[in-house]
C-alpha atoms as a PDB file:
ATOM      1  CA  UNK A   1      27.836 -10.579  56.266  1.00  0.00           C
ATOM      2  CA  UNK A   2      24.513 -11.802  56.003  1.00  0.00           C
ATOM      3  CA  UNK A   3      23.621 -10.166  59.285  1.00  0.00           C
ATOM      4  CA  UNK A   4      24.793  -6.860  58.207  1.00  0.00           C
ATOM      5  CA  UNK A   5      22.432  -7.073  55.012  1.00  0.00           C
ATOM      6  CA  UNK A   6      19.857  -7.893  57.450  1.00  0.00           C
ATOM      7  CA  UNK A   7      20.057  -5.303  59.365  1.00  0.00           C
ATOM      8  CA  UNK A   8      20.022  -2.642  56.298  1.00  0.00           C
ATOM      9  CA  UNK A   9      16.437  -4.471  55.007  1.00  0.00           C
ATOM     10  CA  UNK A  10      15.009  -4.935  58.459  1.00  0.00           C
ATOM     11  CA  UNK A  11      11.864  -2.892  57.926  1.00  0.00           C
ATOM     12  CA  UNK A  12      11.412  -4.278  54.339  1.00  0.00           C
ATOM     13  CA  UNK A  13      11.085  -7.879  54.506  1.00  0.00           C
ATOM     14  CA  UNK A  14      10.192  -8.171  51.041  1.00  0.00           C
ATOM     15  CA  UNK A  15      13.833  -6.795  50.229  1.00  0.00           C
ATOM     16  CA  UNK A  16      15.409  -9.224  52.861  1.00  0.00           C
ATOM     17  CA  UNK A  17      13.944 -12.012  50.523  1.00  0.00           C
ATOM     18  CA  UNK A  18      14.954 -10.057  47.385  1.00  0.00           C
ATOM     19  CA  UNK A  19      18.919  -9.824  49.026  1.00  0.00           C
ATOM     20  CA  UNK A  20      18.176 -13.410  50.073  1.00  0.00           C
ATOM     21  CA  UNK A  21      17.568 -14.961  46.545  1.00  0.00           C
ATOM     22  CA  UNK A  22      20.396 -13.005  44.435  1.00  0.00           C
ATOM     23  CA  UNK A  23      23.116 -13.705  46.743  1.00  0.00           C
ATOM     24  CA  UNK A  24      21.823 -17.681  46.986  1.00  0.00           C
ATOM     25  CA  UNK A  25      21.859 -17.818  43.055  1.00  0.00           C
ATOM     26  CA  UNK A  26      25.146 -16.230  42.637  1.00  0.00           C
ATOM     27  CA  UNK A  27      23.689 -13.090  41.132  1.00  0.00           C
ATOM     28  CA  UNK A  28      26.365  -9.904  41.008  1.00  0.00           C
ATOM     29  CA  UNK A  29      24.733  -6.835  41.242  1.00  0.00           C
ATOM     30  CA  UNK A  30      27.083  -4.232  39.243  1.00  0.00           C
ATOM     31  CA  UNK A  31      25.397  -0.210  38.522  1.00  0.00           C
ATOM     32  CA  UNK A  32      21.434  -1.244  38.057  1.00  0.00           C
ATOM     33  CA  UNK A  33      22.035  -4.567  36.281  1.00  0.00           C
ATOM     34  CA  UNK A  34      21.768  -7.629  37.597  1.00  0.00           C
ATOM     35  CA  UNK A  35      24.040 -10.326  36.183  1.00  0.00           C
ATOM     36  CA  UNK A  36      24.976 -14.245  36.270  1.00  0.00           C
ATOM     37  CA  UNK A  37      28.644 -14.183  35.786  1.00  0.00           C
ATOM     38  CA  UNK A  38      28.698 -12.047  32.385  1.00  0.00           C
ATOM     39  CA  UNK A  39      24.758 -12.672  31.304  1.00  0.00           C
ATOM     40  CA  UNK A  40      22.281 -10.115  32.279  1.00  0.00           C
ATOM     41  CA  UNK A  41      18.913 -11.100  34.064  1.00  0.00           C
ATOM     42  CA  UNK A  42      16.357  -9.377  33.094  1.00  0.00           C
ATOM     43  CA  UNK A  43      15.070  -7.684  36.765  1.00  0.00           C
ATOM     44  CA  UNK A  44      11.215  -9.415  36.292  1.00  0.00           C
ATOM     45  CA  UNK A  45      12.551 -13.019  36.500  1.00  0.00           C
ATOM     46  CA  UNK A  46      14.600 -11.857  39.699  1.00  0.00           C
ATOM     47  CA  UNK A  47      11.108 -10.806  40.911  1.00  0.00           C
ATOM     48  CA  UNK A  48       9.458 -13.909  40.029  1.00  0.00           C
ATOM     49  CA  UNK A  49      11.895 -16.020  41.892  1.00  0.00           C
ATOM     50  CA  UNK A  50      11.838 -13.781  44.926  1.00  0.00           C
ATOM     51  CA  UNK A  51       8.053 -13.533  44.994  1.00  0.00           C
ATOM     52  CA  UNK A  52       7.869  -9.958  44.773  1.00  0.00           C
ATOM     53  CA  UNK A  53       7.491  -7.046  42.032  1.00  0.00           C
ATOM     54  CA  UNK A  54      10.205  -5.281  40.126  1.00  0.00           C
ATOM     55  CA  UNK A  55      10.071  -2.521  42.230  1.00  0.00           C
ATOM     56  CA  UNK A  56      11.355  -4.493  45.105  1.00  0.00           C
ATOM     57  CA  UNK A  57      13.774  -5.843  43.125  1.00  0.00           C
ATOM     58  CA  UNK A  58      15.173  -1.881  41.599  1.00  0.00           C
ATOM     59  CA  UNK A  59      14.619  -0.636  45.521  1.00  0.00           C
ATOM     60  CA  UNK A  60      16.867  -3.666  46.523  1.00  0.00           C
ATOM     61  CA  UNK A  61      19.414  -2.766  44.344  1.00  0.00           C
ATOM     62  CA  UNK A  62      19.862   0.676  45.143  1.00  0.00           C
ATOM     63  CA  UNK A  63      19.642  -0.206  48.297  1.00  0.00           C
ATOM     64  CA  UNK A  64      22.736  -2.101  48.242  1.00  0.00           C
ATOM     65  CA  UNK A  65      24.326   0.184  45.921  1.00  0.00           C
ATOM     66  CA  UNK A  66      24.359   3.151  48.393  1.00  0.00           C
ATOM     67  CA  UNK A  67      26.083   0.829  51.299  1.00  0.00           C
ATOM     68  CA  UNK A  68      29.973   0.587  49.877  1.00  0.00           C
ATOM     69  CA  UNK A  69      30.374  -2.305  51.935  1.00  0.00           C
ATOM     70  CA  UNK A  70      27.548  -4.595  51.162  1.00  0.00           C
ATOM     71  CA  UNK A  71      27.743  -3.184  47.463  1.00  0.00           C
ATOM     72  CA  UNK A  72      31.709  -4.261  47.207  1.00  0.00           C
ATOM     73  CA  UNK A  73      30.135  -8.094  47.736  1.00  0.00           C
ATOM     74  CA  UNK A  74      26.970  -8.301  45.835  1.00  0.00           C
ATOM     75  CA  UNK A  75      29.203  -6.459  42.923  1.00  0.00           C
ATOM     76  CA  UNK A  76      31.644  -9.129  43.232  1.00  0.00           C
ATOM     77  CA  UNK A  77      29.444 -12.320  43.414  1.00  0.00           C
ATOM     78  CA  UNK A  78      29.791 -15.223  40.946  1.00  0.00           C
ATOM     79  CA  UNK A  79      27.755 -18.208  40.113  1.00  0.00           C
ATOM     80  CA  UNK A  80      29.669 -21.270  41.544  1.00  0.00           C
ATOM     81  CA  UNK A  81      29.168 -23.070  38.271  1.00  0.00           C
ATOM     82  CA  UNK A  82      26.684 -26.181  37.456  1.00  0.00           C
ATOM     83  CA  UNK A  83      25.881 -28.571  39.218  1.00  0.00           C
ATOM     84  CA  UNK A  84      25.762 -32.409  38.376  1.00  0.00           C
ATOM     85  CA  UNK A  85      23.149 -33.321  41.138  1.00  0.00           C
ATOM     86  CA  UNK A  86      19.821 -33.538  38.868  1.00  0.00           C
ATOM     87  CA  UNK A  87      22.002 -35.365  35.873  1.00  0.00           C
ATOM     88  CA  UNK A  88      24.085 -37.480  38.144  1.00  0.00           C
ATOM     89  CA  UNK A  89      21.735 -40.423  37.987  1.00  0.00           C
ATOM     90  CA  UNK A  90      22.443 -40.352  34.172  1.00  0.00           C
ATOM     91  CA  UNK A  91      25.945 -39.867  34.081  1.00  0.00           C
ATOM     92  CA  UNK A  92      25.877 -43.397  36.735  1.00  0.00           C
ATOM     93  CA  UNK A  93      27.556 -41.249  39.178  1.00  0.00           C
ATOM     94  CA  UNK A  94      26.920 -41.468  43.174  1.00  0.00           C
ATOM     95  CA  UNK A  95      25.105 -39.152  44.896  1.00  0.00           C
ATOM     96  CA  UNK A  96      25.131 -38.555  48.730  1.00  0.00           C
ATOM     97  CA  UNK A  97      23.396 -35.672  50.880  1.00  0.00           C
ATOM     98  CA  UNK A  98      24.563 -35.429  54.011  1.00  0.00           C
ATOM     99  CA  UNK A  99      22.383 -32.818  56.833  1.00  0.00           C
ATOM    100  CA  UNK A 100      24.632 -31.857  60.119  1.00  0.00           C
ATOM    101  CA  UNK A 101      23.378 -31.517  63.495  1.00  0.00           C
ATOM    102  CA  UNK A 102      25.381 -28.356  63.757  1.00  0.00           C
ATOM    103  CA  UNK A 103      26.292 -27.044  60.226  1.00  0.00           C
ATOM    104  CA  UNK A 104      28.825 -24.548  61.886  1.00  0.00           C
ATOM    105  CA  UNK A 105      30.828 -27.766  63.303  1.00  0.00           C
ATOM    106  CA  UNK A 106      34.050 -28.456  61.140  1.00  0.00           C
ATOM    107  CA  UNK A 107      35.388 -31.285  59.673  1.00  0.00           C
ATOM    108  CA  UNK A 108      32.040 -33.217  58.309  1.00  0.00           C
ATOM    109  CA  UNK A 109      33.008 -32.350  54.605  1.00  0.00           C
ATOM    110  CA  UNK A 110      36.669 -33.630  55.416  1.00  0.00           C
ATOM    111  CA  UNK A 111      35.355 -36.439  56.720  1.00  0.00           C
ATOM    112  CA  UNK A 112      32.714 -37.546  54.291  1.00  0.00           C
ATOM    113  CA  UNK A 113      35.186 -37.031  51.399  1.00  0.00           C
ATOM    114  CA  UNK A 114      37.912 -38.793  53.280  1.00  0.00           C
ATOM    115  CA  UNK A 115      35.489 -42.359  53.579  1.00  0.00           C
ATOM    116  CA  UNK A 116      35.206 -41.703  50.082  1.00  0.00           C
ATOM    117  CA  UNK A 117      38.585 -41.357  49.092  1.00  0.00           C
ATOM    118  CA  UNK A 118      39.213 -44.582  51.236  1.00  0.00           C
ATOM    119  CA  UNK A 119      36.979 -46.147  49.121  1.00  0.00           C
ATOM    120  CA  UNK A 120      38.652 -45.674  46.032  1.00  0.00           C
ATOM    121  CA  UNK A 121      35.921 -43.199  45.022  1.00  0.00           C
ATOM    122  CA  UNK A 122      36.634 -39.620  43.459  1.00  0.00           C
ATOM    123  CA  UNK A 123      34.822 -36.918  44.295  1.00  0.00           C
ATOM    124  CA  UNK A 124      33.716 -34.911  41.384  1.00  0.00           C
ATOM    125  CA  UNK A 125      31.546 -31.920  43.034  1.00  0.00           C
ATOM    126  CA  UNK A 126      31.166 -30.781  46.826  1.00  0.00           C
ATOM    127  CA  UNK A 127      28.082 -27.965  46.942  1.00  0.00           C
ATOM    128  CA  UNK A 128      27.419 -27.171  50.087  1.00  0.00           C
ATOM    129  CA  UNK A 129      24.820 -25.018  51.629  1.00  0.00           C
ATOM    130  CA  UNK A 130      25.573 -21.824  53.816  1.00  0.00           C
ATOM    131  CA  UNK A 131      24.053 -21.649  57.073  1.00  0.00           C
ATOM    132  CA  UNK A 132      23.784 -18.480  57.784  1.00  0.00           C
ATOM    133  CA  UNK A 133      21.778 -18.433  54.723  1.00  0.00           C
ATOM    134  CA  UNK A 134      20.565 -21.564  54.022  1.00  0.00           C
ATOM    135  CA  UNK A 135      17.593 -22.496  56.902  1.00  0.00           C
ATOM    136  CA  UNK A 136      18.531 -26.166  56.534  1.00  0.00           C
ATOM    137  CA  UNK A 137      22.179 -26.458  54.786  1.00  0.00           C
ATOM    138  CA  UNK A 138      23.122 -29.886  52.991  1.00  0.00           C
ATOM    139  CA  UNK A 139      26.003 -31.151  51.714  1.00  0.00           C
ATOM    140  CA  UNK A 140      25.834 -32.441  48.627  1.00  0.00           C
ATOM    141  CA  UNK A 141      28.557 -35.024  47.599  1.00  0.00           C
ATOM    142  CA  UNK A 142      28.440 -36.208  43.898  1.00  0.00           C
ATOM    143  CA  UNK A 143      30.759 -39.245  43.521  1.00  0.00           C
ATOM    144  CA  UNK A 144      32.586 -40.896  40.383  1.00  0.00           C
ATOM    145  CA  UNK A 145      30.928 -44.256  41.628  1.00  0.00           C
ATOM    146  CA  UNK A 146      27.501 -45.043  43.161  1.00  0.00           C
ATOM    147  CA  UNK A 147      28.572 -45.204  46.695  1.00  0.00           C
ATOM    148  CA  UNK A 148      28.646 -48.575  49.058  1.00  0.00           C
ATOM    149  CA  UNK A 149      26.102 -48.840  52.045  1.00  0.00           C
ATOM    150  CA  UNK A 150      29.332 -49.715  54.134  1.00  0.00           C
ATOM    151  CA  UNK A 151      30.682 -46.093  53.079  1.00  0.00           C
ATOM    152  CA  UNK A 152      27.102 -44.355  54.051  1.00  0.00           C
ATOM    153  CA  UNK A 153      27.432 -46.206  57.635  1.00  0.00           C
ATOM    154  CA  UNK A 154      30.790 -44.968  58.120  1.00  0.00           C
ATOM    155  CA  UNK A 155      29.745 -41.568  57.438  1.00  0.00           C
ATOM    156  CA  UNK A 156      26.648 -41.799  59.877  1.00  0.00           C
ATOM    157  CA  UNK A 157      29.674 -42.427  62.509  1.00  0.00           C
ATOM    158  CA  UNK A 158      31.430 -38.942  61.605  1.00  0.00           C
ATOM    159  CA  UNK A 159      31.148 -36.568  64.577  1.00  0.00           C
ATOM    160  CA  UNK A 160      28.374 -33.510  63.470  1.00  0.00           C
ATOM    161  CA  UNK A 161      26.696 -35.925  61.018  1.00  0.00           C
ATOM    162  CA  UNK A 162      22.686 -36.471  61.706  1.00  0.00           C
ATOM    163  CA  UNK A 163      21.511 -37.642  58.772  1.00  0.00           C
ATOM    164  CA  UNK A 164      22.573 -39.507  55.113  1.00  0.00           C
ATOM    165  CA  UNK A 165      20.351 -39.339  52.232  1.00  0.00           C
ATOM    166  CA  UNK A 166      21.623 -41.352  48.966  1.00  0.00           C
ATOM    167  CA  UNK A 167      20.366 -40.633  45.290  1.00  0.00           C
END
């Protein structure tokens, strides 16, 4: 997908980044608006956050609007929902980011959340990063419990795994 949108901004790098930051923040585009789930976004904060002008952000959308088949998946976007990472420290849950040597390479989210589970810990969010979008992907594991060092060195062991970060 995110080759295809490439290719249709190619000689407008400035809409490649525009693209870029709506579909990483869940935005749907549907007619001219731009929305988050049901709320509208005004098209000058999009702008802001992409680091270009409103224009970009209106050429953008047209743009995609006049391709059916990019327009059928920025129309049907949603927001994945909140995330706990910034508040889990308050809430006393755990907090693990894991980075892949090869984020195409399955099985390292199975694995992770299977330690855990062998723990005795619940997971309570997975967000994890897409990378053929993402330059640097993470998985982001927020746990019921702060999590053991034995569990982090277990998951250093998982196949794909190059690095553990805990919060």
């Amino acid at each position: 997908m995110w080759d295809k949108i490439e290719s249709l901004t190619r000689d407008h790098p400035e809409r490649t980044r525009t693209a870029k930051t709506i579909l990483q923040n869940g935005l749907a585009i549907r007619g001219e608006r731009i929305y988050l789930n049901q709320i509208e976004v005004p098209v000058l904060r999009v702008a802001q956050a992409a680091g270009v002008d409103r224009r970009t952000v209106m050429e953008t959308v047209r743009m995609i609007n006049k391709n059916p088949e990019i327009k059928s998946i920025f129309s049907n976007l949603e927001s994945a929902g909140f995330s706990l990472r910034k508040v889990a420290r308050f809430l006393g849950l755990g907090v693990v980011e894991i980075t892949a040597d090869d984020p195409h390479k399955v099985g390292i989210l199975a694995g992770a959340a299977r330690l855990l589970a062998e723990a005795g810990i619940n997971v309570r969010q997975a967000l994890v990063g897409d990378p053929d979008i993402e330059p640097d992907p993470k998985l982001v594991l927020i746990a019921q419990d702060k999590i053991p060092g034995s569990v982090i060195q277990e998951m250093l062991k998982i196949n794909g795994i190059a690095k553990v970060t805990v919060y």
